[in-house]
C-alpha atoms as a PDB file:
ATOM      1  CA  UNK A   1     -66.794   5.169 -76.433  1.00  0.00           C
ATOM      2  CA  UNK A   2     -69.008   3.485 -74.457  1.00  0.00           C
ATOM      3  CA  UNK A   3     -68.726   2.976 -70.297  1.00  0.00           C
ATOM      4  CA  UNK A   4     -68.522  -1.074 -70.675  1.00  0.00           C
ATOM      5  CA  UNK A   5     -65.707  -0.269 -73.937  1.00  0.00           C
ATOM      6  CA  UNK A   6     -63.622   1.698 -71.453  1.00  0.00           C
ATOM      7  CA  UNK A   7     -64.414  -0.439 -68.335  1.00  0.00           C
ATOM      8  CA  UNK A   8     -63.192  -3.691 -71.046  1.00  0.00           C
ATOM      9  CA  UNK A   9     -59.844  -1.881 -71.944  1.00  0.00           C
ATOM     10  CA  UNK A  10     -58.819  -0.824 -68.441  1.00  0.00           C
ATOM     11  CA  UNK A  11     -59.979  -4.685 -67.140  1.00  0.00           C
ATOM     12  CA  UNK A  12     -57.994  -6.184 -70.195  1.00  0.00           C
ATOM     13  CA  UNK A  13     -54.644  -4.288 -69.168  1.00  0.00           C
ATOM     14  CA  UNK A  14     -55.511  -4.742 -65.185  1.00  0.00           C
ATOM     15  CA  UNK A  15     -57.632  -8.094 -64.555  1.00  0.00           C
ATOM     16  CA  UNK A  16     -57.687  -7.594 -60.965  1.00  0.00           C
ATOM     17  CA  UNK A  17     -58.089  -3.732 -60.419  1.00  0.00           C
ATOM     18  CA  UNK A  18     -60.927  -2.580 -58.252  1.00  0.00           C
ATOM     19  CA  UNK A  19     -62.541  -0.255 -60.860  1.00  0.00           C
ATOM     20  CA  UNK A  20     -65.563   1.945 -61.222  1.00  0.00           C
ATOM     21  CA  UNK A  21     -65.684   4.312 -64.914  1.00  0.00           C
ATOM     22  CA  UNK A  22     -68.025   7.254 -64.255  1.00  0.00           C
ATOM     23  CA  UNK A  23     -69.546   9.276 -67.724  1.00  0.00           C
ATOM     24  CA  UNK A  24     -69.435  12.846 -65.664  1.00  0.00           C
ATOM     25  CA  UNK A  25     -71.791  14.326 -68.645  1.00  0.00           C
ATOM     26  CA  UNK A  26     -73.600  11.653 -70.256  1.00  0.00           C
ATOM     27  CA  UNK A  27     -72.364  12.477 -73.417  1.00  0.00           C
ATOM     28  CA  UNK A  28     -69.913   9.714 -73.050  1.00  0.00           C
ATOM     29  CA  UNK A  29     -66.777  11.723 -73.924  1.00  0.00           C
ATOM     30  CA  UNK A  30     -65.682  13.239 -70.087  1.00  0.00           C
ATOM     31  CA  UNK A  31     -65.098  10.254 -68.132  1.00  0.00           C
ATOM     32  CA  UNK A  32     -63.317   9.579 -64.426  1.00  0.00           C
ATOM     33  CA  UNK A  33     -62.077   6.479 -63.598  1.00  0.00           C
ATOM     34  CA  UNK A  34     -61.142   5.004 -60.029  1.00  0.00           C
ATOM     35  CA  UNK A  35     -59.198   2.593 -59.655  1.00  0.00           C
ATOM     36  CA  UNK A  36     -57.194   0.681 -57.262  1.00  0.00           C
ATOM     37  CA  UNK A  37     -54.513  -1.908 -58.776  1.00  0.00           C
ATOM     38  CA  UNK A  38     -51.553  -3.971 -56.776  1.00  0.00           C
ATOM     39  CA  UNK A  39     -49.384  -3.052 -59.904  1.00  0.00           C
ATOM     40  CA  UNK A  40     -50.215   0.552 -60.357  1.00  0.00           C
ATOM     41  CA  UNK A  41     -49.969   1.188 -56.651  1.00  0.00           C
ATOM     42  CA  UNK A  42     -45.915   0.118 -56.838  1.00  0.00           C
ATOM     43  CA  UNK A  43     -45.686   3.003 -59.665  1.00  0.00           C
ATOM     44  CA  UNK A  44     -44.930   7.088 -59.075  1.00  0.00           C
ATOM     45  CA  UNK A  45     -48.795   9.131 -58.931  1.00  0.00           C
ATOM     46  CA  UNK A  46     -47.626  10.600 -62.489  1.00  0.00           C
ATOM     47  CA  UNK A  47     -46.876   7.289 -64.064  1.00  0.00           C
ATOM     48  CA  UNK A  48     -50.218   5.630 -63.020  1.00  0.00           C
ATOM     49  CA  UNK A  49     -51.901   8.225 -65.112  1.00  0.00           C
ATOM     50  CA  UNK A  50     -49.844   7.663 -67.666  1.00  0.00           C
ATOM     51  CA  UNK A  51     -50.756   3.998 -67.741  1.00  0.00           C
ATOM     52  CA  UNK A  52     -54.252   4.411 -67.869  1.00  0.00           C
ATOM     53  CA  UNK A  53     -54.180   7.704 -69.975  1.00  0.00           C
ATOM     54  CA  UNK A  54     -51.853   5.427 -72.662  1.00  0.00           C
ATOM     55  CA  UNK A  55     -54.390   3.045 -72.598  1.00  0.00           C
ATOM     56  CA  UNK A  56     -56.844   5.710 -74.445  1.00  0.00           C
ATOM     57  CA  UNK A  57     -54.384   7.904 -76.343  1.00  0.00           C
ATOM     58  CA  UNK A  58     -55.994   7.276 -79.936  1.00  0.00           C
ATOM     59  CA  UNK A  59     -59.230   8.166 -78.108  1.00  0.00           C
ATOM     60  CA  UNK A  60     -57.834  11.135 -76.321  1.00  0.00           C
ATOM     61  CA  UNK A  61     -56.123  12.483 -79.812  1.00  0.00           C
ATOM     62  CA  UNK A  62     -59.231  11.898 -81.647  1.00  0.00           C
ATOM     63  CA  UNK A  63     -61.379  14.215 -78.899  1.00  0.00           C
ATOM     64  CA  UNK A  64     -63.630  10.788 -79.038  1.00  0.00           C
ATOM     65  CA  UNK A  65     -62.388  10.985 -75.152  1.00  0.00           C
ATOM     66  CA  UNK A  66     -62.657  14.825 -74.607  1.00  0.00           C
ATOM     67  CA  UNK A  67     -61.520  14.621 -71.076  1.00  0.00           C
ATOM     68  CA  UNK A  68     -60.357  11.354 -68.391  1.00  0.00           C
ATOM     69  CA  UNK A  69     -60.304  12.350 -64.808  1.00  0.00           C
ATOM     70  CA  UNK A  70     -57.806   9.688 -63.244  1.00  0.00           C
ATOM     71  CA  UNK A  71     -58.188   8.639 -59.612  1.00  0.00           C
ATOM     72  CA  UNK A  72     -56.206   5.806 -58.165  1.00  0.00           C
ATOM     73  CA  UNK A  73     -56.709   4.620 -54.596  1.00  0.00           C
END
């Protein structure tokens, strides 16, 4: 998965997120994203990640994701 794939997902669920996707390795498979969203701000710390972790979960099954570091601001 490439940075602009995962940058296109998380933009598709949240048009209007401030968002920056990191590839921590260059191996594009440990990524962190940041991001700050109205709607995800409203939601528990646990269920944000959850909404952005769901948004990969084939990904994250397949090990094509081997690791998503989560930071919302």
């Amino acid at each position: 998965m490439t940075q602009e794939q995962m940058q296109q997902r998380i933009s598709e669920a949240y048009p209007e997120a401030d968002l920056v996707v990191m590839d921590l390795t260059g191996t594009q498979d440990h990524w962190e994203v940041r991001i700050s969203d109205k709607t995800l701000n409203e939601l528990p710390r646990i269920k944000r990640h959850k909404a952005i972790m769901g948004l990969f979960s084939e990904e994250l099954a397949s090990g094509e994701v081997h690791a998503l570091s989560i930071r919302t601001l």
